[in-house]
PDB file of N, CA and C in Angstrom:
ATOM      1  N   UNK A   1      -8.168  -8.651 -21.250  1.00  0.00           N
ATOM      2  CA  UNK A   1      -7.315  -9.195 -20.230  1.00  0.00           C
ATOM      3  C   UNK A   1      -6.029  -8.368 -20.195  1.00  0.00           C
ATOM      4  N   UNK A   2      -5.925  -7.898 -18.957  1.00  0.00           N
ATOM      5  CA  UNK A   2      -4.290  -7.253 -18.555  1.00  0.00           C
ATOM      6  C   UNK A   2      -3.377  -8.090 -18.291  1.00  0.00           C
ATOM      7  N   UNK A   3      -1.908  -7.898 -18.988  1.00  0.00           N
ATOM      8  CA  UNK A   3      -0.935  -8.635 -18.976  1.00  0.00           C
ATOM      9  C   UNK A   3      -0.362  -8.070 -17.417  1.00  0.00           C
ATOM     10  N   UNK A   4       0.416  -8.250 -16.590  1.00  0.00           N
ATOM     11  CA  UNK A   4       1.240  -8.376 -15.752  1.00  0.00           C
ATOM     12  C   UNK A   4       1.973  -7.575 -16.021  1.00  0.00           C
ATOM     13  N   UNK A   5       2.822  -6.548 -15.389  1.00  0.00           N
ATOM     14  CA  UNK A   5       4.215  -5.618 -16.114  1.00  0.00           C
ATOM     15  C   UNK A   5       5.720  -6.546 -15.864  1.00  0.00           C
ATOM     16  N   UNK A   6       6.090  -6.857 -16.851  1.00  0.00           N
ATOM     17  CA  UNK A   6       7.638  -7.068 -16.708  1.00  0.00           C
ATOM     18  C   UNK A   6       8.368  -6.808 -15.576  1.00  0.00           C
ATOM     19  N   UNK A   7       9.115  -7.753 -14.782  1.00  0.00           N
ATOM     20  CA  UNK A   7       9.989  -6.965 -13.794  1.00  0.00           C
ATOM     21  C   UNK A   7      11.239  -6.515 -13.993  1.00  0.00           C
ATOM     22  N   UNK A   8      11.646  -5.533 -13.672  1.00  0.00           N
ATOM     23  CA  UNK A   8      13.317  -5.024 -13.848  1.00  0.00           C
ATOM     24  C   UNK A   8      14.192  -5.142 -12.477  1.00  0.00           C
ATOM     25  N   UNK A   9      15.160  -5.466 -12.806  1.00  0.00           N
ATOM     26  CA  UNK A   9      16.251  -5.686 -12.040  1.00  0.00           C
ATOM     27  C   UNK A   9      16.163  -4.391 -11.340  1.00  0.00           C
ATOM     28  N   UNK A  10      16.779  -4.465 -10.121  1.00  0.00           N
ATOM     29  CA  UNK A  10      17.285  -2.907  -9.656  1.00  0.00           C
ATOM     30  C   UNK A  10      18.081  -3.401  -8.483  1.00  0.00           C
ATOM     31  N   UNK A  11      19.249  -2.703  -7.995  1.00  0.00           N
ATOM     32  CA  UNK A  11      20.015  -2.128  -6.357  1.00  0.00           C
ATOM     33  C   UNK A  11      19.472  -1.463  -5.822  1.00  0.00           C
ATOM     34  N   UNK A  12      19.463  -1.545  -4.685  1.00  0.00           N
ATOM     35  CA  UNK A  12      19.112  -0.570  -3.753  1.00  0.00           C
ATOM     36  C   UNK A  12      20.187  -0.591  -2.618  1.00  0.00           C
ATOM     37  N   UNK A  13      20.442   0.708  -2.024  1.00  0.00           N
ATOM     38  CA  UNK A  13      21.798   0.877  -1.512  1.00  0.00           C
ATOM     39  C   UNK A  13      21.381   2.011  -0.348  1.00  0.00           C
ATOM     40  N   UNK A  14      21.479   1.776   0.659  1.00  0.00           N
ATOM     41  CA  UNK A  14      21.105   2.675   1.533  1.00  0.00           C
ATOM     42  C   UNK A  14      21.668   3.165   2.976  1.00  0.00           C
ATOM     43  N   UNK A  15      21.612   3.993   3.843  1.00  0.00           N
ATOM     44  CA  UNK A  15      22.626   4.387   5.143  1.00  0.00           C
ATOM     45  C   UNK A  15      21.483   5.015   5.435  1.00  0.00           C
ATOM     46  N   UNK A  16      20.627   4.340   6.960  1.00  0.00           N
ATOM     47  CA  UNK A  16      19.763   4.735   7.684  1.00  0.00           C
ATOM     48  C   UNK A  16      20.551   5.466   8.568  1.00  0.00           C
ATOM     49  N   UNK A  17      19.600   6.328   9.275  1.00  0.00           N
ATOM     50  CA  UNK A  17      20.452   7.326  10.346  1.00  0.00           C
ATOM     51  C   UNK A  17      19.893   6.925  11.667  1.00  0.00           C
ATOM     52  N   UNK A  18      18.805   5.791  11.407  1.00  0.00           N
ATOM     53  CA  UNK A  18      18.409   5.250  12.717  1.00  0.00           C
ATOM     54  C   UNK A  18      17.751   3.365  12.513  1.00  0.00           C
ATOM     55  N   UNK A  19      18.081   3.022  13.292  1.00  0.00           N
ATOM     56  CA  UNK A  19      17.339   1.776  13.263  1.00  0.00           C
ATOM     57  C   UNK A  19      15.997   1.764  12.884  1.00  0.00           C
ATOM     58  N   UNK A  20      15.160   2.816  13.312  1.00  0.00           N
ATOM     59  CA  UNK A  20      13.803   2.410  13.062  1.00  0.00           C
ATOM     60  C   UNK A  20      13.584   2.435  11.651  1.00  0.00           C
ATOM     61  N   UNK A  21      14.430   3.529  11.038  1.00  0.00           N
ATOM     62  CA  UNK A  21      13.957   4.229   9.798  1.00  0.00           C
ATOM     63  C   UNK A  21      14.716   2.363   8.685  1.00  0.00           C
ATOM     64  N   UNK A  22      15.641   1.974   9.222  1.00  0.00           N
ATOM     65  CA  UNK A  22      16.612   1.045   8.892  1.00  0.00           C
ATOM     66  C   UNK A  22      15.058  -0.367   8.390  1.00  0.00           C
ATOM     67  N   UNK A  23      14.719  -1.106   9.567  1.00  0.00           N
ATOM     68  CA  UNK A  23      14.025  -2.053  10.048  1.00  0.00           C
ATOM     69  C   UNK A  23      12.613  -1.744   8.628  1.00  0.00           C
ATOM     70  N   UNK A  24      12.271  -0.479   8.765  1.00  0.00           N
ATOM     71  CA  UNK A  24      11.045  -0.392   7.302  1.00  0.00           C
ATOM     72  C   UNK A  24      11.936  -0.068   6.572  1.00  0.00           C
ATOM     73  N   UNK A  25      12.946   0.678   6.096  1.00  0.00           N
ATOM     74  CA  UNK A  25      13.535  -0.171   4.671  1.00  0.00           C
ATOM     75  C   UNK A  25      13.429  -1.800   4.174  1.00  0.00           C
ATOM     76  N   UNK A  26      14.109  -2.414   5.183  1.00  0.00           N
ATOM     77  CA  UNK A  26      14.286  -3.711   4.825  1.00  0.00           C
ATOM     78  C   UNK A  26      13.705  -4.517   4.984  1.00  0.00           C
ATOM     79  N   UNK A  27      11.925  -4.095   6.047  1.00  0.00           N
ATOM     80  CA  UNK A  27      10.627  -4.744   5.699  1.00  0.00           C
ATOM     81  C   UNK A  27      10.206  -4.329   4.305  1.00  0.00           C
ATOM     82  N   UNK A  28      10.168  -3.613   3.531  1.00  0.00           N
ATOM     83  CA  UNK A  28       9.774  -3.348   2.506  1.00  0.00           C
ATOM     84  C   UNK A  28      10.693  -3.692   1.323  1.00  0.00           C
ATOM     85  N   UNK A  29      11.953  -4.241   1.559  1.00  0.00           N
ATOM     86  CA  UNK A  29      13.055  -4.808   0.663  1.00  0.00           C
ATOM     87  C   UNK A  29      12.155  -6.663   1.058  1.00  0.00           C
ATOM     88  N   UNK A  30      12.082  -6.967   1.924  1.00  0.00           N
ATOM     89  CA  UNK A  30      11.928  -8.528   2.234  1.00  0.00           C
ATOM     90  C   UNK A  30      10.175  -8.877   1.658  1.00  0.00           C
ATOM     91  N   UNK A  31       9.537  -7.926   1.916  1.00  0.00           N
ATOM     92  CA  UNK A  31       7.815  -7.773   1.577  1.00  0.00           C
ATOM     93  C   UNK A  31       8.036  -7.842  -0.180  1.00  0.00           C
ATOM     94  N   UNK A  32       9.280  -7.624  -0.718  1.00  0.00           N
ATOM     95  CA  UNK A  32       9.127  -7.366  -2.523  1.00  0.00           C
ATOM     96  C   UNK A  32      10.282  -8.329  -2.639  1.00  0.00           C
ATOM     97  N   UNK A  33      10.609  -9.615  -1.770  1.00  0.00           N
ATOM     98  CA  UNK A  33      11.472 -10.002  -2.547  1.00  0.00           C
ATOM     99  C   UNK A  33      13.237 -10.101  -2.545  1.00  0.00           C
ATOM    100  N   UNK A  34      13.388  -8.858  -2.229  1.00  0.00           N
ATOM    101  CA  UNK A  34      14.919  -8.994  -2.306  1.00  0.00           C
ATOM    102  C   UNK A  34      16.095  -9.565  -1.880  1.00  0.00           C
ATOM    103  N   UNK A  35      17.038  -9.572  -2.462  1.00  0.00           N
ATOM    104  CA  UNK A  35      18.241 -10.726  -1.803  1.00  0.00           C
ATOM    105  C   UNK A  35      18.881  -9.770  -1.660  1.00  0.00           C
ATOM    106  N   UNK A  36      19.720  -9.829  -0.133  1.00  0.00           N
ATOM    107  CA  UNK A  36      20.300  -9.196   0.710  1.00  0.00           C
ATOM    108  C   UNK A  36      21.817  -9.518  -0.143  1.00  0.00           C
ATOM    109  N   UNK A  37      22.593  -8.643  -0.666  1.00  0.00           N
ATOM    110  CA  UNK A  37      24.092  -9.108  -1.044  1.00  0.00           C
ATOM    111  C   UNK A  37      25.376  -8.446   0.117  1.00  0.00           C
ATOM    112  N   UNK A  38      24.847  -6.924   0.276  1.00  0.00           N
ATOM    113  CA  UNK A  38      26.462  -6.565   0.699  1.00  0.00           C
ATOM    114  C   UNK A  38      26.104  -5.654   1.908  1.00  0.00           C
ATOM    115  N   UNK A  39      26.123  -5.494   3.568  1.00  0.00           N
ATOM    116  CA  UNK A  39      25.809  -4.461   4.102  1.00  0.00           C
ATOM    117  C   UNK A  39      24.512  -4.436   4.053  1.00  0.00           C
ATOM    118  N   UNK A  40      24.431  -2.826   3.717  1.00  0.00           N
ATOM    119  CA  UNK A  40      22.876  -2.404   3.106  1.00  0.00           C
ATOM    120  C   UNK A  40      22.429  -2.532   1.686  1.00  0.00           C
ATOM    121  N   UNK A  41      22.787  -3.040   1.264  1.00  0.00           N
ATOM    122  CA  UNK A  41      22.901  -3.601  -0.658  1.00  0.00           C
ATOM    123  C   UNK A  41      22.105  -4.179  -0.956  1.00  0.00           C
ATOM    124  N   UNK A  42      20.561  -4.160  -1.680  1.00  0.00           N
ATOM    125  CA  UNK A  42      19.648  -5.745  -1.694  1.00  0.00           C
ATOM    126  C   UNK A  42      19.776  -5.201  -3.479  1.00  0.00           C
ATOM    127  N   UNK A  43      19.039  -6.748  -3.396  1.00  0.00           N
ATOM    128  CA  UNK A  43      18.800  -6.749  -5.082  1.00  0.00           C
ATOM    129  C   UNK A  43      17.387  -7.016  -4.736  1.00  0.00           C
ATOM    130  N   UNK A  44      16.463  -6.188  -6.161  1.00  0.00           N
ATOM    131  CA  UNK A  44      15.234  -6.710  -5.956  1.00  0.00           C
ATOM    132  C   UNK A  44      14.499  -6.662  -7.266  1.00  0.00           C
ATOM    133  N   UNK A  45      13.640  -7.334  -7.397  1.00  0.00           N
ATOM    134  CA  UNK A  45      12.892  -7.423  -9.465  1.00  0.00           C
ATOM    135  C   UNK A  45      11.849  -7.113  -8.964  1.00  0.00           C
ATOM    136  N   UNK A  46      11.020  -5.620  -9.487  1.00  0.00           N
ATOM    137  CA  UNK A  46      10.103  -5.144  -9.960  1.00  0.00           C
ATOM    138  C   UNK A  46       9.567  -4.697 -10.683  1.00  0.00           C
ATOM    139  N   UNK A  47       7.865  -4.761 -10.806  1.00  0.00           N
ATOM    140  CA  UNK A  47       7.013  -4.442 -12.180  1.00  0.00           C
ATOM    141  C   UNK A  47       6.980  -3.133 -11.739  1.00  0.00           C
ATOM    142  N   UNK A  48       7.569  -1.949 -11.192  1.00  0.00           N
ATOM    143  CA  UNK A  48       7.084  -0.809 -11.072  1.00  0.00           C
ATOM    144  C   UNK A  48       8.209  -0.181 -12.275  1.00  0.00           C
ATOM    145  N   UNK A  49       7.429   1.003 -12.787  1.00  0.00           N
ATOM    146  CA  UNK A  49       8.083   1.213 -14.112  1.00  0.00           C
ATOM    147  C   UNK A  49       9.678   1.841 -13.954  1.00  0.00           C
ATOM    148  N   UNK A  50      10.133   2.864 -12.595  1.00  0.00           N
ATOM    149  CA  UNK A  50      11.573   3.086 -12.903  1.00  0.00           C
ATOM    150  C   UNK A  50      11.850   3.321 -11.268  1.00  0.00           C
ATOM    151  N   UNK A  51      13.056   3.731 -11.573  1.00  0.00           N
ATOM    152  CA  UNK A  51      13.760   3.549 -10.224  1.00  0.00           C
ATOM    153  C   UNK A  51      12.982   4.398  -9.050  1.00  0.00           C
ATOM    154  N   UNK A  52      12.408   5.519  -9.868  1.00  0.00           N
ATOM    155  CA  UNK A  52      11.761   6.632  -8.910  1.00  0.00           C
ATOM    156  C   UNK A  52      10.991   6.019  -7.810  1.00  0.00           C
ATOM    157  N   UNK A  53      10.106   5.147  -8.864  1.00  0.00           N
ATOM    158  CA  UNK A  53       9.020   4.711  -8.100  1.00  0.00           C
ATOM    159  C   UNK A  53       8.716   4.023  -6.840  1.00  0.00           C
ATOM    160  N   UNK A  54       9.809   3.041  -7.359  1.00  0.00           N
ATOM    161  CA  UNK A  54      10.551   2.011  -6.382  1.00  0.00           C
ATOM    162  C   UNK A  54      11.375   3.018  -4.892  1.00  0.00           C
ATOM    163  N   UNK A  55      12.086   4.128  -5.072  1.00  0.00           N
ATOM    164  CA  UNK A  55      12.144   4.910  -4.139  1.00  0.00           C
ATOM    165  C   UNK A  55      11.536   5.520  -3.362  1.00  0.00           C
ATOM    166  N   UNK A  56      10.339   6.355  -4.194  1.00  0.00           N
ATOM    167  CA  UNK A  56       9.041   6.418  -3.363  1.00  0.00           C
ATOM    168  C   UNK A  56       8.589   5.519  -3.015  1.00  0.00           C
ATOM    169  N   UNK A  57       8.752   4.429  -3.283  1.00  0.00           N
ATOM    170  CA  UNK A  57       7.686   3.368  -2.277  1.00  0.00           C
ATOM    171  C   UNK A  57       8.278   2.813  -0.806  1.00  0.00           C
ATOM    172  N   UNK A  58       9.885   3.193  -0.791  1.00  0.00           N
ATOM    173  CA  UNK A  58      10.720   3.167  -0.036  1.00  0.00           C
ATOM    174  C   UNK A  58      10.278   4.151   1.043  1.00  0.00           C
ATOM    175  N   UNK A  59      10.610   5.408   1.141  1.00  0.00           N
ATOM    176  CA  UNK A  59      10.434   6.429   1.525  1.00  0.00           C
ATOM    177  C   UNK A  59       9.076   6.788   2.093  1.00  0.00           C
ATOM    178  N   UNK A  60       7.799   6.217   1.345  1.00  0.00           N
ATOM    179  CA  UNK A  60       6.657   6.617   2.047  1.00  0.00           C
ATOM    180  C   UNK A  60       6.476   6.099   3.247  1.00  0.00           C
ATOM    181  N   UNK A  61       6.465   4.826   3.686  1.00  0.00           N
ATOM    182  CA  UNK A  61       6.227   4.325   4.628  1.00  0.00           C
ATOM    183  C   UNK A  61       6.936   4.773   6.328  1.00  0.00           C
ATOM    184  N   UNK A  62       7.799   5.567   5.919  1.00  0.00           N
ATOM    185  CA  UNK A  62       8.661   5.923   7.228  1.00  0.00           C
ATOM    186  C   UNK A  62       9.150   7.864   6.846  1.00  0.00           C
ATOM    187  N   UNK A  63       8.786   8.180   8.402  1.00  0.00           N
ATOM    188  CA  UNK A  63       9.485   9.380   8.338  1.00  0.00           C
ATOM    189  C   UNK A  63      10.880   9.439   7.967  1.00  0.00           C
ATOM    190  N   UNK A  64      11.366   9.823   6.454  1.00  0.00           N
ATOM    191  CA  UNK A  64      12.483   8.800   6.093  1.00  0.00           C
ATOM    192  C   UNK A  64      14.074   9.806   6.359  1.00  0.00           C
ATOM    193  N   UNK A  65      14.305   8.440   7.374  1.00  0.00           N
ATOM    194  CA  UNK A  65      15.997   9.469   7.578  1.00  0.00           C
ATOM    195  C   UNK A  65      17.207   8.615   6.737  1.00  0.00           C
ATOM    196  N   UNK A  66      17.481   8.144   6.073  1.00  0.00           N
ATOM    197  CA  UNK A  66      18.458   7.495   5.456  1.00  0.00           C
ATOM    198  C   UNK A  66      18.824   8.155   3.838  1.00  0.00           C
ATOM    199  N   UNK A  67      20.220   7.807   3.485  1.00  0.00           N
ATOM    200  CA  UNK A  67      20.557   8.141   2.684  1.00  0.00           C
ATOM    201  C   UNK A  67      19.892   6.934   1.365  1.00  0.00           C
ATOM    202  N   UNK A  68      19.705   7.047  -0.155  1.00  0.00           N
ATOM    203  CA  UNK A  68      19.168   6.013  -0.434  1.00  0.00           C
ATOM    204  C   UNK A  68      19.366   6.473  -1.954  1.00  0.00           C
ATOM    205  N   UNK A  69      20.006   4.992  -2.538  1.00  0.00           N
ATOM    206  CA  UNK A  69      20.070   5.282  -4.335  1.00  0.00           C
ATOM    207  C   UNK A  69      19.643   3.699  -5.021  1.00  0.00           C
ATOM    208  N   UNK A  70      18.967   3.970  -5.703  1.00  0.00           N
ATOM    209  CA  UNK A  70      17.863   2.945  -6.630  1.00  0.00           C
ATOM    210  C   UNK A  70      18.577   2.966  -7.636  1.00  0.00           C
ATOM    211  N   UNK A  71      19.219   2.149  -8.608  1.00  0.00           N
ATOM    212  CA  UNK A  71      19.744   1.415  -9.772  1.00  0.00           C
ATOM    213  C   UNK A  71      19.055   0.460 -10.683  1.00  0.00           C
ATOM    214  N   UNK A  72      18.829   0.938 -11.732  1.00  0.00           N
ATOM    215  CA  UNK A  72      18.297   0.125 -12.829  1.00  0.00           C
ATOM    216  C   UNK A  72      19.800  -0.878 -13.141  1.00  0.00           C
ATOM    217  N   UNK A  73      19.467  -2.010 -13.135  1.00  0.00           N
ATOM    218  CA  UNK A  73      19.841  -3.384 -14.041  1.00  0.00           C
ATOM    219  C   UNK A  73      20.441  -3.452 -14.640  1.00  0.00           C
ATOM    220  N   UNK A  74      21.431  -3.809 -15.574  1.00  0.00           N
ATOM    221  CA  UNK A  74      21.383  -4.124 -16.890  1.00  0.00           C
ATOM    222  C   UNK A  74      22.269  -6.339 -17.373  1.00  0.00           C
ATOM    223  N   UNK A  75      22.365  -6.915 -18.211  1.00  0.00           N
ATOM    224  CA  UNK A  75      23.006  -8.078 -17.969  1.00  0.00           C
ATOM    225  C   UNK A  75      24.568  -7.982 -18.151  1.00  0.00           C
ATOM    226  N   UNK A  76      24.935  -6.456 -18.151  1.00  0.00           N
ATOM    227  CA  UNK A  76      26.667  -6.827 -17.785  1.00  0.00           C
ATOM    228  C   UNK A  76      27.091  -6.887 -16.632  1.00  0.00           C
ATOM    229  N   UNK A  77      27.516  -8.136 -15.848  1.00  0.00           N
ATOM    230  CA  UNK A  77      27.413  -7.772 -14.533  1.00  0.00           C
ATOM    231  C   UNK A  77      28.811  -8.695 -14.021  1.00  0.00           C
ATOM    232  N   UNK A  78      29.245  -8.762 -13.209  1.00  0.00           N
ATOM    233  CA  UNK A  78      30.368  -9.366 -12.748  1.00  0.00           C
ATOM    234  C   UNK A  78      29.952  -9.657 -10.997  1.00  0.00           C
ATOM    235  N   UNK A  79      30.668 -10.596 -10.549  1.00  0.00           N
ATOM    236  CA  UNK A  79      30.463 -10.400  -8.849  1.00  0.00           C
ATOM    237  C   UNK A  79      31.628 -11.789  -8.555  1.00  0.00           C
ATOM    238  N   UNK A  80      32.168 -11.506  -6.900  1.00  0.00           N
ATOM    239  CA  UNK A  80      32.864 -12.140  -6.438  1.00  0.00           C
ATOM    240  C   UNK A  80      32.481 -12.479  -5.018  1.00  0.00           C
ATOM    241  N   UNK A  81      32.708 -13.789  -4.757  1.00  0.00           N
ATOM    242  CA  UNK A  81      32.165 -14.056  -3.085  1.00  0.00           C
ATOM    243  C   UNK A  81      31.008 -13.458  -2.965  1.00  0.00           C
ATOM    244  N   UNK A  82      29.882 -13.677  -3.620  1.00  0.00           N
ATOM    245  CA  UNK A  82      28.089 -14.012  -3.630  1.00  0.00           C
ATOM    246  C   UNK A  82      27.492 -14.848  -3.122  1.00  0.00           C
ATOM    247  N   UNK A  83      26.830 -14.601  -2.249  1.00  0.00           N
ATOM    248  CA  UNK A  83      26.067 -15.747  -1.629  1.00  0.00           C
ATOM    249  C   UNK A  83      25.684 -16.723  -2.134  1.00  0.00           C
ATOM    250  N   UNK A  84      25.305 -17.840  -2.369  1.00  0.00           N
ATOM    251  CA  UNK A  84      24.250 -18.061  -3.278  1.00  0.00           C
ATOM    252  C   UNK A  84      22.967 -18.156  -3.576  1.00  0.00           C
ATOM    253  N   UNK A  85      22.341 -17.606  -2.657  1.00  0.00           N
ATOM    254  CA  UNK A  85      20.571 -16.829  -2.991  1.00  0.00           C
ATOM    255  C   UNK A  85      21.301 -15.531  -3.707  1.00  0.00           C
ATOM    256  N   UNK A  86      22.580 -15.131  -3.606  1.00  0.00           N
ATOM    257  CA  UNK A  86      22.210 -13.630  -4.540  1.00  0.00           C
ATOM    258  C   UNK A  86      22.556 -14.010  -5.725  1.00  0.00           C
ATOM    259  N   UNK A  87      23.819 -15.061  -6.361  1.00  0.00           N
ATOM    260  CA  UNK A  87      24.674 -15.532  -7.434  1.00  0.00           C
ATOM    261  C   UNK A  87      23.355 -15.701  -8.210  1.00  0.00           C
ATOM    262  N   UNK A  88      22.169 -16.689  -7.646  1.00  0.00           N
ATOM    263  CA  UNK A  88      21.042 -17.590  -8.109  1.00  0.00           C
ATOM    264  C   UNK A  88      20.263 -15.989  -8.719  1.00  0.00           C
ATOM    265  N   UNK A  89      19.114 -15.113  -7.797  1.00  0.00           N
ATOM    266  CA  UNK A  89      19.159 -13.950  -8.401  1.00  0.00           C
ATOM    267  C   UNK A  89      19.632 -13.281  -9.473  1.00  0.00           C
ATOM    268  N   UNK A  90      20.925 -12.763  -9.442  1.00  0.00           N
ATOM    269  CA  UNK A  90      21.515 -12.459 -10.436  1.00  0.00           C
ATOM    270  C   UNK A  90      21.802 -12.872 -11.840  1.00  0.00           C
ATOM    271  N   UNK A  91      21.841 -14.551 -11.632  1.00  0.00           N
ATOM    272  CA  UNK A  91      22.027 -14.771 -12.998  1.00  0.00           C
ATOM    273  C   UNK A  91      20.590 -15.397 -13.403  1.00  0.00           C
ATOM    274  N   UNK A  92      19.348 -15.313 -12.491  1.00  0.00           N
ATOM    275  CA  UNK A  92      18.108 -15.043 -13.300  1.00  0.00           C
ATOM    276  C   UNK A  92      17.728 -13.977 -13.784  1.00  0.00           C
ATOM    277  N   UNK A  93      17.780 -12.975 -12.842  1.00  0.00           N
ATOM    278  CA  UNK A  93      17.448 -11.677 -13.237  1.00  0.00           C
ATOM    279  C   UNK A  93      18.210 -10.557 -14.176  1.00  0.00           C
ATOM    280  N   UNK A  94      19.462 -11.093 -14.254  1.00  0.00           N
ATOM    281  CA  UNK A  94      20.225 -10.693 -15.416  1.00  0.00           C
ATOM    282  C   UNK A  94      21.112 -11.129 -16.547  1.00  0.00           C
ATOM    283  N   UNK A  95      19.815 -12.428 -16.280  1.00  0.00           N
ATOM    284  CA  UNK A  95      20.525 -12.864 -18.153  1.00  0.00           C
ATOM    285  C   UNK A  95      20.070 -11.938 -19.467  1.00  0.00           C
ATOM    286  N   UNK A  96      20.957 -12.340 -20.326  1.00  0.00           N
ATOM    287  CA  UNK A  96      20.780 -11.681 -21.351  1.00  0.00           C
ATOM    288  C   UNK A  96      19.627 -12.009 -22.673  1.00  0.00           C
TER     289      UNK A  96
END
């Protein structure tokens, strides 16, 4: 029997150069989950092993015009004026 992979926290932070390219980012941020915090800012927990991956999986789906940086996790975290679907997120996904 295969266990499941662990999910890791990650950001994703991005500046489309067009709506279309924009709209499959953030079908593919909403299809895995993520809570929308700031702008273009989501948070999202995945079993894929590092940030790369999670970028390529970004990127394949669209002839990709946007700028785009993937962030691993960690539980030191601070935040002010958080939604609360993201506050809730956050302090599941990055307790210690």
């Amino acid at each position: 029997m295969s266990e499941r992979p662990t999910s890791k926290p990650y950001v994703v932070a991005f500046k489309a150069t067009s709506m279309e390219t924009r709209a499959s980012i953030v079908e593919w941020l909403r299809h895995n989950d993520a809570v929308h915090v700031l702008a273009d800012v989501w948070l999202v927990s995945s079993p894929q092993t590092n940030a790369g991956n999670i970028s390529h999986s970004i990127v394949r789906y669209d002839q990709f015009g946007a700028q785009l940086i993937v962030l691993e996790l960690g539980p030191d975290w601070a935040s002010e004026g958080l939604s609360g679907e993201a506050l809730d997120w956050v302090r599941t996904n990055l307790a210690p």
